[in-house]
C-alpha atoms as a PDB file:
ATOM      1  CA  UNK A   1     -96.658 100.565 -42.526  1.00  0.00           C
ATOM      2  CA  UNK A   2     -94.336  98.435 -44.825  1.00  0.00           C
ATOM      3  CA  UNK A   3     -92.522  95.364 -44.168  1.00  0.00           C
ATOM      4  CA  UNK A   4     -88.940  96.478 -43.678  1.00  0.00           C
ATOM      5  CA  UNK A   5     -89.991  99.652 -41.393  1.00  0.00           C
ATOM      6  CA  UNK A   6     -91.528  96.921 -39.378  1.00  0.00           C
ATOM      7  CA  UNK A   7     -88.642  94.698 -39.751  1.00  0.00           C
ATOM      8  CA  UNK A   8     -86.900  97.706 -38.356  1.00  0.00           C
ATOM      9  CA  UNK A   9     -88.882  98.577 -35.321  1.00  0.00           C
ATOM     10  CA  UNK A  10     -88.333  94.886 -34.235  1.00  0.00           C
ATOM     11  CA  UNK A  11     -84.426  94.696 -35.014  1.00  0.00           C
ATOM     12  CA  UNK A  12     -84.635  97.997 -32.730  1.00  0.00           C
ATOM     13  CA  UNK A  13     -86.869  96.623 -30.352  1.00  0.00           C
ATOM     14  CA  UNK A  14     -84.931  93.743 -29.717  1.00  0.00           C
ATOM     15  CA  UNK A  15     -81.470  95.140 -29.557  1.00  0.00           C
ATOM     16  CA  UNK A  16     -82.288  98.092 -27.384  1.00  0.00           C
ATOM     17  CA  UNK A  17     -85.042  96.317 -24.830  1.00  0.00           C
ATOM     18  CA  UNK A  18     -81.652  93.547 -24.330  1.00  0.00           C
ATOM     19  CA  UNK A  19     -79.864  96.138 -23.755  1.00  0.00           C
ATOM     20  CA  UNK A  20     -82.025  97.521 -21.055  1.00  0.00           C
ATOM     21  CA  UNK A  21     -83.197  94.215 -19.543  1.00  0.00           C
ATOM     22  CA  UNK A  22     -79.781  92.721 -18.962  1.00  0.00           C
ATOM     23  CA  UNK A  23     -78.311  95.994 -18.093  1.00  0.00           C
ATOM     24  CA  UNK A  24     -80.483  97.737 -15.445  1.00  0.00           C
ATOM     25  CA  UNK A  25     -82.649  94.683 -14.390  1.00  0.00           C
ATOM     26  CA  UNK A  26     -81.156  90.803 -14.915  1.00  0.00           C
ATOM     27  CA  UNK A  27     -77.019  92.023 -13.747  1.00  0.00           C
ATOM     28  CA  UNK A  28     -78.042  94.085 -11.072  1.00  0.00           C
ATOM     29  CA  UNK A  29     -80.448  91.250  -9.684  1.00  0.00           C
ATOM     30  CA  UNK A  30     -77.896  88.950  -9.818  1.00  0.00           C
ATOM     31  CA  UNK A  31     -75.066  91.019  -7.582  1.00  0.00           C
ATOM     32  CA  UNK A  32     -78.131  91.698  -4.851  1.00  0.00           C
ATOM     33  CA  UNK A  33     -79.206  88.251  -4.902  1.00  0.00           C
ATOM     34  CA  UNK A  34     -76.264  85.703  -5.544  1.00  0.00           C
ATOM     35  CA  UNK A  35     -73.630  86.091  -2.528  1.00  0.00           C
ATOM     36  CA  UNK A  36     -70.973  84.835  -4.725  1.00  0.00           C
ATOM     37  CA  UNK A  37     -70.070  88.091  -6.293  1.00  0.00           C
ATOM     38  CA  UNK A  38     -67.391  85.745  -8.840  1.00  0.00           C
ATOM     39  CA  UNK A  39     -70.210  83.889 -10.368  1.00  0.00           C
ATOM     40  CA  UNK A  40     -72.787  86.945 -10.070  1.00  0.00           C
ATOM     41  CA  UNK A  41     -69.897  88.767 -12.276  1.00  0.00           C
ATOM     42  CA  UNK A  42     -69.163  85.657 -14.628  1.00  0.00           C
ATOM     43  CA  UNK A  43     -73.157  85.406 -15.507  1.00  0.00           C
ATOM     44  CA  UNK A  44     -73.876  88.780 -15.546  1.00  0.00           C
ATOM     45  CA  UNK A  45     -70.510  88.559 -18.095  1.00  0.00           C
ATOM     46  CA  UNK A  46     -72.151  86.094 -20.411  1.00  0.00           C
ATOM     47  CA  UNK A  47     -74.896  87.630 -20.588  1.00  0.00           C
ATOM     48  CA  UNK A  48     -73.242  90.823 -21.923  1.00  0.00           C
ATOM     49  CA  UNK A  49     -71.273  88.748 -24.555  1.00  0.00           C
ATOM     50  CA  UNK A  50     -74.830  87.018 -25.398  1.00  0.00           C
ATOM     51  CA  UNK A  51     -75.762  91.235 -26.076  1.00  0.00           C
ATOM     52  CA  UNK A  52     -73.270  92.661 -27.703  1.00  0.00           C
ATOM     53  CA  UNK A  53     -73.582  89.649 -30.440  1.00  0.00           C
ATOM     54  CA  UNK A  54     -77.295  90.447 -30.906  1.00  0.00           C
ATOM     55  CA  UNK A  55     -76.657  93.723 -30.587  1.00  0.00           C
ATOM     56  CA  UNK A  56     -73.613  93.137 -33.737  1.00  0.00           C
ATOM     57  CA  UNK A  57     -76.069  91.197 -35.776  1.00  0.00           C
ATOM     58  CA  UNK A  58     -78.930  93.509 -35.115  1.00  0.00           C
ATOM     59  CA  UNK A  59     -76.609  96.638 -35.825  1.00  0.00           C
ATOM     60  CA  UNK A  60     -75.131  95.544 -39.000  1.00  0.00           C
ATOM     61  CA  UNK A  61     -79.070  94.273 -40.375  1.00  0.00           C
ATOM     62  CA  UNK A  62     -80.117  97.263 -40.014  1.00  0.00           C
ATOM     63  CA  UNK A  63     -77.442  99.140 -41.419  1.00  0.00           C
ATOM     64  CA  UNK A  64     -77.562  97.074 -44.692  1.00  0.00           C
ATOM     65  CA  UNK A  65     -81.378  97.368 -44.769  1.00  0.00           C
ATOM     66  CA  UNK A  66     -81.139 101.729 -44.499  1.00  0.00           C
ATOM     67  CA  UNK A  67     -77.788 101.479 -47.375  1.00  0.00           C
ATOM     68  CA  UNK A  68     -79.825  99.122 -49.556  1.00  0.00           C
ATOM     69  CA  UNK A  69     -83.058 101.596 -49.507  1.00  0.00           C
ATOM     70  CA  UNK A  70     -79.815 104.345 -50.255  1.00  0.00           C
ATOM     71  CA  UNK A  71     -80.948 106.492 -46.996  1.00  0.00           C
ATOM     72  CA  UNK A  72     -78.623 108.757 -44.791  1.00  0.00           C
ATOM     73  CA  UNK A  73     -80.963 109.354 -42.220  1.00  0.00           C
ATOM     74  CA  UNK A  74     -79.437 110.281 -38.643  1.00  0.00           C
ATOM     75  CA  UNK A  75     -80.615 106.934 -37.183  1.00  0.00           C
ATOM     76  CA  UNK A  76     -77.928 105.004 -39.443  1.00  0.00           C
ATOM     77  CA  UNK A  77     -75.037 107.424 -37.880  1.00  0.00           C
ATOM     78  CA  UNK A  78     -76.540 106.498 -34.216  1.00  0.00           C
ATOM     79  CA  UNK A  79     -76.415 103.068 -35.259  1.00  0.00           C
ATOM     80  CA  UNK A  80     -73.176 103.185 -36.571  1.00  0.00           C
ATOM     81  CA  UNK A  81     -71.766 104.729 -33.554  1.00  0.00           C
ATOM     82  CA  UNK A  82     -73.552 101.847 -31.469  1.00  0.00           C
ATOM     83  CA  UNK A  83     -72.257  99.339 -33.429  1.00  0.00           C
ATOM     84  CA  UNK A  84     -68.781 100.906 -33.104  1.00  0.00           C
ATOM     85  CA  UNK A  85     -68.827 101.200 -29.344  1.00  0.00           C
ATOM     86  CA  UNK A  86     -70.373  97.166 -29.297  1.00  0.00           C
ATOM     87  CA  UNK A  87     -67.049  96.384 -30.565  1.00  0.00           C
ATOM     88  CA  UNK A  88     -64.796  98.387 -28.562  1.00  0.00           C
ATOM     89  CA  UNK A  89     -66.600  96.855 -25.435  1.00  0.00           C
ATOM     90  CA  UNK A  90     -66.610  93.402 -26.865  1.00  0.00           C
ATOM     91  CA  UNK A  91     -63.336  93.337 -29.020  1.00  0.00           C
ATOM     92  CA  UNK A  92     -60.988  95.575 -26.788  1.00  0.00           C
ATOM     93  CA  UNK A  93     -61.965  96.114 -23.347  1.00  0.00           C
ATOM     94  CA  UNK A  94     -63.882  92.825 -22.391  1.00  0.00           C
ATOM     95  CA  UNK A  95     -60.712  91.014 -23.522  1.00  0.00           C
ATOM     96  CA  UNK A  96     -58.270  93.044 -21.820  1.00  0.00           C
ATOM     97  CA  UNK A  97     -60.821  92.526 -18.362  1.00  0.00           C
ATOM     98  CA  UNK A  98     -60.447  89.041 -18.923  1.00  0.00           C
ATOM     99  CA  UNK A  99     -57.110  89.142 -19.318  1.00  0.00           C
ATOM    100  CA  UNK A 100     -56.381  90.787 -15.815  1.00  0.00           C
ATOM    101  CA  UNK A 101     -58.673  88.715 -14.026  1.00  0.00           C
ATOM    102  CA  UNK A 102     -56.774  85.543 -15.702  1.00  0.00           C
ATOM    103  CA  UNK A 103     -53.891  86.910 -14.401  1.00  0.00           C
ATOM    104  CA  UNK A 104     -55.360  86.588 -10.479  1.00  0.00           C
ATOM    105  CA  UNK A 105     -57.164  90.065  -9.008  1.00  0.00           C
ATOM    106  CA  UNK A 106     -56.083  90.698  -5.196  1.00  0.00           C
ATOM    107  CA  UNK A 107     -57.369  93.482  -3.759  1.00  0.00           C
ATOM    108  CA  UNK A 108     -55.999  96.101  -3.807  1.00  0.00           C
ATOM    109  CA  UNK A 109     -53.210  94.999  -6.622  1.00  0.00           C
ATOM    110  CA  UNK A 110     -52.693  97.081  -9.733  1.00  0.00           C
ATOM    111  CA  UNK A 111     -54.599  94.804 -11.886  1.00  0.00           C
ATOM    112  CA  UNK A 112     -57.583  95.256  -9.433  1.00  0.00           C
ATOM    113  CA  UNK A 113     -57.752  98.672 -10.212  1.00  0.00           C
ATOM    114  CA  UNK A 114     -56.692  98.573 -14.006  1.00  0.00           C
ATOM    115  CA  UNK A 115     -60.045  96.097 -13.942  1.00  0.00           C
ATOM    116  CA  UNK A 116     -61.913  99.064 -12.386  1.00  0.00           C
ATOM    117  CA  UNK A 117     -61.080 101.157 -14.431  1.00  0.00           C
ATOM    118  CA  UNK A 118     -61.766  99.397 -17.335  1.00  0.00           C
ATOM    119  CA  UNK A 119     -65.350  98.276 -15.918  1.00  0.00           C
ATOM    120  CA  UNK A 120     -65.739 101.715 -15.526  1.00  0.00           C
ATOM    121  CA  UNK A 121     -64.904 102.337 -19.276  1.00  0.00           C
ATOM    122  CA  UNK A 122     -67.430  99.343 -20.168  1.00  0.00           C
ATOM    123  CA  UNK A 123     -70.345 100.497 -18.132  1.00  0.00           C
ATOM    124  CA  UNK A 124     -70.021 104.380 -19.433  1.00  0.00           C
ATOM    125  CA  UNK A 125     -70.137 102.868 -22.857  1.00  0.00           C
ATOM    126  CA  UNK A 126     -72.955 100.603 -21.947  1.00  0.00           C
ATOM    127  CA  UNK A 127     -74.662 103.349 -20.840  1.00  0.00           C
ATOM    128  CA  UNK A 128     -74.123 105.810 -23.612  1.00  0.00           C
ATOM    129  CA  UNK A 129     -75.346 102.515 -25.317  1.00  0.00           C
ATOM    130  CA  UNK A 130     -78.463 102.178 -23.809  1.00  0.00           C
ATOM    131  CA  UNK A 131     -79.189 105.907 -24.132  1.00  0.00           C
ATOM    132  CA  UNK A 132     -78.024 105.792 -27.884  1.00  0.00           C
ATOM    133  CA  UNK A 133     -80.542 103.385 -28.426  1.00  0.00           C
ATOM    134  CA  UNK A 134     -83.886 104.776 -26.286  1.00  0.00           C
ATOM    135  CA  UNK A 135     -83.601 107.950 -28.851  1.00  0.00           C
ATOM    136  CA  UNK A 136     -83.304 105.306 -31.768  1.00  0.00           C
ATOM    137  CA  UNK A 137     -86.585 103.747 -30.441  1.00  0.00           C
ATOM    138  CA  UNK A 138     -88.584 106.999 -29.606  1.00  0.00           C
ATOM    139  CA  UNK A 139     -87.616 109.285 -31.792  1.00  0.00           C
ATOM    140  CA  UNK A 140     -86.780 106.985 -34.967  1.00  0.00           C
ATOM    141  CA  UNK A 141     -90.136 106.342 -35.328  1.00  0.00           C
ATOM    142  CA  UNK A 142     -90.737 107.797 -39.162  1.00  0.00           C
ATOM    143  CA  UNK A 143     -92.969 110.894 -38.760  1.00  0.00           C
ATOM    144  CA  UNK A 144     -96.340 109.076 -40.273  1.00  0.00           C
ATOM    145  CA  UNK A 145     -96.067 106.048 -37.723  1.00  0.00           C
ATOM    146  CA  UNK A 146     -95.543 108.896 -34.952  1.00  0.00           C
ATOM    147  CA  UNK A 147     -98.774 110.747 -36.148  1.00  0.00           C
ATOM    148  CA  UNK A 148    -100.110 107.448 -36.069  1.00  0.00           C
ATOM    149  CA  UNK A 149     -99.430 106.403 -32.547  1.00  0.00           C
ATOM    150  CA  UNK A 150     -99.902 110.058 -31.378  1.00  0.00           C
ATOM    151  CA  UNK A 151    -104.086 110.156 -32.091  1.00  0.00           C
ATOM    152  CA  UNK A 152    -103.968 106.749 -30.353  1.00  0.00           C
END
């Protein structure tokens, strides 16, 4: 195995298991154990913004790294497309839900639901996302590492 497919399994490793960890483990923990749903929402916020940068700088590594070796495999389209929905979520909608909740959210109120909706948007994306990125790590695996692992 040479350095920069290891170099890539680790940029992969580390955008996709933060995406996983903070998604479906550390932001739901904090809504079922913090009563103050604000602050569970405002950390749970931060740590998404923390993400989406890793997941930027990850992204754009290893889109340089496949261009510079001059490849077109699929996994630099999946990363492109994950790189392209990091920045809708980060650029467009996560400003826009800050913007409304600036602006005061009471129940019930039109920006309440406008934020629903868009944390609707932000968590299909996430999703999609996440899923994006568990076929990157399983099934980017170049076929001589998979023989590799599979006689393991």
């Amino acid at each position: 195995m040479n350095f920069i497919t290891t170099g890539e399994r680790i940029l992969i490793t580390l955008w996709v298991g933060g995406l996983w960890s903070i998604g479906y483990i550390a932001a739901p923990t904090l809504f079922a154990m913090l009563d103050d749903r604000r602050l569970a929402g405002e950390l749970a916020g931060q740590m998404f913004h923390i993400i989406n940068y890793l997941g930027l700088t990850c992204g754009g590594v290893l889109v340089i790294g496949l261009l510079w070796r001059k490849l077109t495999r699929w996994q630099l389209w999946v990363i492109i497309l994950m790189l392209v929905i990091v920045g809708c979520s980060e650029f467009l909608i996560q400003p826009m839900m800050q913007h409304l909740k600036a602006s005061g959210l009471v129940e019930g109120s039109q920006q309440a639901r406008d934020f629903g909706r868009l944390h609707g948007v932000a968590a299909t994306l996430y999703m999609i996302n996440s899923l994006l990125g568990l076929v990157l790590a399983v099934f980017g695996m170049p076929r001589k590492e998979a023989r590799m692992f599979a006689e393991l």
